[in-house]
C-alpha atoms as a PDB file:
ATOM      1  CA  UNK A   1      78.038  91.767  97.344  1.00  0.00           C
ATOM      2  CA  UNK A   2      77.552  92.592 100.968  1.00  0.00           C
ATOM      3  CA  UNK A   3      79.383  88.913 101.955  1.00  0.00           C
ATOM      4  CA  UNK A   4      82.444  89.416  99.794  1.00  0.00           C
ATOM      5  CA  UNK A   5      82.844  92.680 101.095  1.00  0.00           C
ATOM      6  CA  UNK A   6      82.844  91.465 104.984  1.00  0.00           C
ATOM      7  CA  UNK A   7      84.536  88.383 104.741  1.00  0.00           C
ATOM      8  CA  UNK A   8      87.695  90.518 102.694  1.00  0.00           C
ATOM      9  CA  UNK A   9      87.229  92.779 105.968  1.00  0.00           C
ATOM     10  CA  UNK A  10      87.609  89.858 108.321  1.00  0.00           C
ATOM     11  CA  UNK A  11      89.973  88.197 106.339  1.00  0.00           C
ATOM     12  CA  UNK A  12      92.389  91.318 105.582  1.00  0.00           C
ATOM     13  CA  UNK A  13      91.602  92.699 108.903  1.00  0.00           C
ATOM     14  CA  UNK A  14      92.260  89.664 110.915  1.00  0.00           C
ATOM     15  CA  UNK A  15      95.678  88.980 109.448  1.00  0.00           C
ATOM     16  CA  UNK A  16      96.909  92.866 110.157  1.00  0.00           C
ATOM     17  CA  UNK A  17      95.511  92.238 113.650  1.00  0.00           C
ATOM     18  CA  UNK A  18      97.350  89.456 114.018  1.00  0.00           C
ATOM     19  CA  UNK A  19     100.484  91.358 112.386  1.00  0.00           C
ATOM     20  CA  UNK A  20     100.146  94.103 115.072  1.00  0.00           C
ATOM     21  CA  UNK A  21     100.459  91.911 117.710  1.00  0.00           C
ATOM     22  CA  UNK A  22     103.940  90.714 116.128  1.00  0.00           C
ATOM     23  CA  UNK A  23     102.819  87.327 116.634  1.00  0.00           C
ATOM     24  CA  UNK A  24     104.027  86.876 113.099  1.00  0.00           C
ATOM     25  CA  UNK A  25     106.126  88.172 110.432  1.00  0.00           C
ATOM     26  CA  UNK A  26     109.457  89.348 110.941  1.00  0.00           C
ATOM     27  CA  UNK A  27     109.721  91.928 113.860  1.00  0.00           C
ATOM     28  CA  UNK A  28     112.549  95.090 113.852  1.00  0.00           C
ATOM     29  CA  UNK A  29     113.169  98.591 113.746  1.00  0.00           C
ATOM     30  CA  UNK A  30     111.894 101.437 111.205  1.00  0.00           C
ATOM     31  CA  UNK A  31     113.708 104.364 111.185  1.00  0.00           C
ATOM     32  CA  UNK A  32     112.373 106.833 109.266  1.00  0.00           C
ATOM     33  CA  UNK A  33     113.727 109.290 106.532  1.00  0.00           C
ATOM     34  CA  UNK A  34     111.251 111.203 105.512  1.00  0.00           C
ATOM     35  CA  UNK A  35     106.958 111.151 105.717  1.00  0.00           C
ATOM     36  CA  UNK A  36     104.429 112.590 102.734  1.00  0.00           C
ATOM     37  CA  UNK A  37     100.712 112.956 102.842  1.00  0.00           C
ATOM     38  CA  UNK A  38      99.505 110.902 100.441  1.00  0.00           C
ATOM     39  CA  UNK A  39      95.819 113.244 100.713  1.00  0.00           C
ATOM     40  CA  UNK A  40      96.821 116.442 100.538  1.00  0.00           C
ATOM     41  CA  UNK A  41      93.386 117.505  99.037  1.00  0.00           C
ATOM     42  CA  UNK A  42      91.153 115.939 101.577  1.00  0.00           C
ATOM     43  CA  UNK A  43      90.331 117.212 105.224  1.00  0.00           C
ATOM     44  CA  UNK A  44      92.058 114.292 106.372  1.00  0.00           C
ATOM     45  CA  UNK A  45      95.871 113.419 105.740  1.00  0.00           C
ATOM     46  CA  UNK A  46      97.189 109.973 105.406  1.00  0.00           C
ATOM     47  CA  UNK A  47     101.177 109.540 105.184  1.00  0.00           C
ATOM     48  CA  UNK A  48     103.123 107.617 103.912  1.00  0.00           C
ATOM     49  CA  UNK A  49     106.835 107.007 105.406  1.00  0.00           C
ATOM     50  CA  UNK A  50     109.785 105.847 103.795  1.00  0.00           C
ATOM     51  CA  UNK A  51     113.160 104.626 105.728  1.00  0.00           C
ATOM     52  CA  UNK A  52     115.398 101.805 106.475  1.00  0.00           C
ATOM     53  CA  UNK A  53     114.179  98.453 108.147  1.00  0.00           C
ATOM     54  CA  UNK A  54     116.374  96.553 110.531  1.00  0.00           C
ATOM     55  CA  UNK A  55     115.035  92.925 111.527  1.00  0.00           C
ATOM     56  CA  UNK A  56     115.631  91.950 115.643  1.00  0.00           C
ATOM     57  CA  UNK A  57     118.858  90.406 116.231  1.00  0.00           C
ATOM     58  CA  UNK A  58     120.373  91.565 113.126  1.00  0.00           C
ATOM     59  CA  UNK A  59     122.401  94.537 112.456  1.00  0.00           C
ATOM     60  CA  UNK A  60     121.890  97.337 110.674  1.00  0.00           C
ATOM     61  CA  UNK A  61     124.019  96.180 106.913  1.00  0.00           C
ATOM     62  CA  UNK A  62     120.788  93.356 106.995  1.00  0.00           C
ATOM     63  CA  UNK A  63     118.367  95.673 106.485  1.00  0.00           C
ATOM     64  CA  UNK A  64     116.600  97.059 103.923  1.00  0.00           C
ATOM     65  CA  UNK A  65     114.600 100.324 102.524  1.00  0.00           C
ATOM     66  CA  UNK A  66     111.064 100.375 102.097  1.00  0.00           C
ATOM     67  CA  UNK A  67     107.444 101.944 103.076  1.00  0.00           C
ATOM     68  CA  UNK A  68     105.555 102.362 106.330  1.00  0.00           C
ATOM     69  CA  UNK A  69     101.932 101.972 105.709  1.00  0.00           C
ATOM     70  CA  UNK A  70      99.160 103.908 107.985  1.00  0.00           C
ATOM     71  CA  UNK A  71     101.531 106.479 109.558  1.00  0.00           C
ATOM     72  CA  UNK A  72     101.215 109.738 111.251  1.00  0.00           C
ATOM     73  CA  UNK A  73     104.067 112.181 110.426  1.00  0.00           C
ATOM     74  CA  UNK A  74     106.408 111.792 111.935  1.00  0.00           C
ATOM     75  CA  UNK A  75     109.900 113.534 111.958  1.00  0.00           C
ATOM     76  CA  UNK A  76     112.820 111.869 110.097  1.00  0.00           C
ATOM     77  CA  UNK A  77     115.256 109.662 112.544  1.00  0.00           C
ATOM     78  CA  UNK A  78     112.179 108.194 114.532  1.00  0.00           C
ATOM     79  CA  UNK A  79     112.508 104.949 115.421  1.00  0.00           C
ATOM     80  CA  UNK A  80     109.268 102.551 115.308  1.00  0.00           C
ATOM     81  CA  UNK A  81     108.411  99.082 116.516  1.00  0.00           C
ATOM     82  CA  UNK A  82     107.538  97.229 113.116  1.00  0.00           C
ATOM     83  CA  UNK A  83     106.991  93.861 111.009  1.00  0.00           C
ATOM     84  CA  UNK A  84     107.170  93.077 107.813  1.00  0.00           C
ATOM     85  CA  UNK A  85     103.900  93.363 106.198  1.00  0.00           C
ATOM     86  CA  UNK A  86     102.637  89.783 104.978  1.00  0.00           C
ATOM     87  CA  UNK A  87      99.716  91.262 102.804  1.00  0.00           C
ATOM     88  CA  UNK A  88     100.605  93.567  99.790  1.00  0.00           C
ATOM     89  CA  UNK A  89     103.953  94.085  97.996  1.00  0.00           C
ATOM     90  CA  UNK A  90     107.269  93.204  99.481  1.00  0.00           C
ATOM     91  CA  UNK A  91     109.811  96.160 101.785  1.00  0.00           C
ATOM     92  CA  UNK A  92     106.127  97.670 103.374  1.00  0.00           C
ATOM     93  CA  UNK A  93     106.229  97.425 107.045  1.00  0.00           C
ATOM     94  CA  UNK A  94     103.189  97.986 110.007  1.00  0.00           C
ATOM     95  CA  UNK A  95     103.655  99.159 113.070  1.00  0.00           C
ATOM     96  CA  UNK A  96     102.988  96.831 116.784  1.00  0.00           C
ATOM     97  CA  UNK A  97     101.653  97.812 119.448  1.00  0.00           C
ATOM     98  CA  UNK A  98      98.544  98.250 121.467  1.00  0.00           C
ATOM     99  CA  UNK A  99      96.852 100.773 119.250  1.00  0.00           C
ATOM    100  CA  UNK A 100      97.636  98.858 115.831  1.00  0.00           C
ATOM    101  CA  UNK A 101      96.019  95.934 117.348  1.00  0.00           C
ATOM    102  CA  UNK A 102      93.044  97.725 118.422  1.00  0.00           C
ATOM    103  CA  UNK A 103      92.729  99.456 114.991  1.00  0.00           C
ATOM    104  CA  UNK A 104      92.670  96.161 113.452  1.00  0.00           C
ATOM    105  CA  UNK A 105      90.014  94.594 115.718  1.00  0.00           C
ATOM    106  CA  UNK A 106      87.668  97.736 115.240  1.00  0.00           C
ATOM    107  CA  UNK A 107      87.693  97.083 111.430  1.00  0.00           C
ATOM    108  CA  UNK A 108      87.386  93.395 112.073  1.00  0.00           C
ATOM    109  CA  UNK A 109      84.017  93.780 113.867  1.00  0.00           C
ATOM    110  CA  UNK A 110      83.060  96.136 111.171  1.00  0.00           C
ATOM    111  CA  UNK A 111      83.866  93.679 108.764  1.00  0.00           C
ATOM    112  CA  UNK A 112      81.802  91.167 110.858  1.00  0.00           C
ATOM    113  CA  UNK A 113      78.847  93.200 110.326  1.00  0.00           C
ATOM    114  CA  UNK A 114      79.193  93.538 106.945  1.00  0.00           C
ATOM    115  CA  UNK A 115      79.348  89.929 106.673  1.00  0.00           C
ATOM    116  CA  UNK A 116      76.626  89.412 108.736  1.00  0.00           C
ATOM    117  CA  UNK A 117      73.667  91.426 106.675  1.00  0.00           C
ATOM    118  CA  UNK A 118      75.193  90.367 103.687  1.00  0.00           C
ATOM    119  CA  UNK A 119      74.887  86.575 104.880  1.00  0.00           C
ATOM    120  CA  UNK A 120      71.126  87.448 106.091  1.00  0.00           C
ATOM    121  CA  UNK A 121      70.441  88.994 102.629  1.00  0.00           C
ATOM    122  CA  UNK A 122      71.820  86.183 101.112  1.00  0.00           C
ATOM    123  CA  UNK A 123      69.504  83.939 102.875  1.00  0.00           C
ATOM    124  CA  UNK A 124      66.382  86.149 102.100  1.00  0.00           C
ATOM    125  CA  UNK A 125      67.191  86.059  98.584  1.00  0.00           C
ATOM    126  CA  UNK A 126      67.414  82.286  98.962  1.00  0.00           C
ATOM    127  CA  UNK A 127      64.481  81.964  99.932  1.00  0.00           C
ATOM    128  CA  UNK A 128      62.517  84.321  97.653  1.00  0.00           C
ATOM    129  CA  UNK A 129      63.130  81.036  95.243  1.00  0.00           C
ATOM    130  CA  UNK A 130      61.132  78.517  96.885  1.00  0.00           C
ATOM    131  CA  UNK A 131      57.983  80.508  96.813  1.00  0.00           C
END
């Protein structure tokens, strides 16, 4: 159990990574209408932003509406650095930048380890067989 839980870590992890480097995926602007906590019973809140996406080089009549994922709250009219999220439904964006990326690689290493003493586990388990 521990393996397919790390290598869905590395996997999902390494393609947001990836995302937040906007290497891939198409790049524009996010301005934002309005942000909700999506939490509002825990300690912690996690929002949610909705808004219009604008893709680089285009104008604004070829964008579209749709969902910023991992936000903070921020205040309607912002304008964010974003790409189309590959992973997931369609019209959900992520932002780029420096601290995405590093997000992404912290849970990637996590996910590593996870991997890693499930793989071991698996091997010891393996083993208990030939005895």
């Amino acid at each position: 159990m521990l393996t397919l839980v790390g290598a869905g870590a590395v996997v999902i992890n390494g393609v947001q990574g990836v995302q937040a480097t906007g290497l891939v995926g198409t790049r524009g602007t996010f301005t934002v209408a309005y942000c909700t906590d999506t939490n509002p019973s825990g300690k912690n809140s996690d929002y949610e932003c909705g808004g219009d996406f604008a893709p680089r080089g285009g104008n604004v009549d070829d964008g579209r509406s749709g969902t910023l994922e991992n936000a903070d709250n921020y205040p309607a009219g912002k304008k964010l650095d974003v790409v189309e999220s590959l992973m997931g439904s369609e019209l959900r964006f992520r932002e780029t930048g420096v601290g995405a990326a590093l997000g992404s690689v912290l849970w990637f290493c996590i996910g590593l380890a996870i991997l890693a003493m499930g793989a071991f586990q698996s091997r010891k388990w393996a083993k208990s067989f030939k005895k």
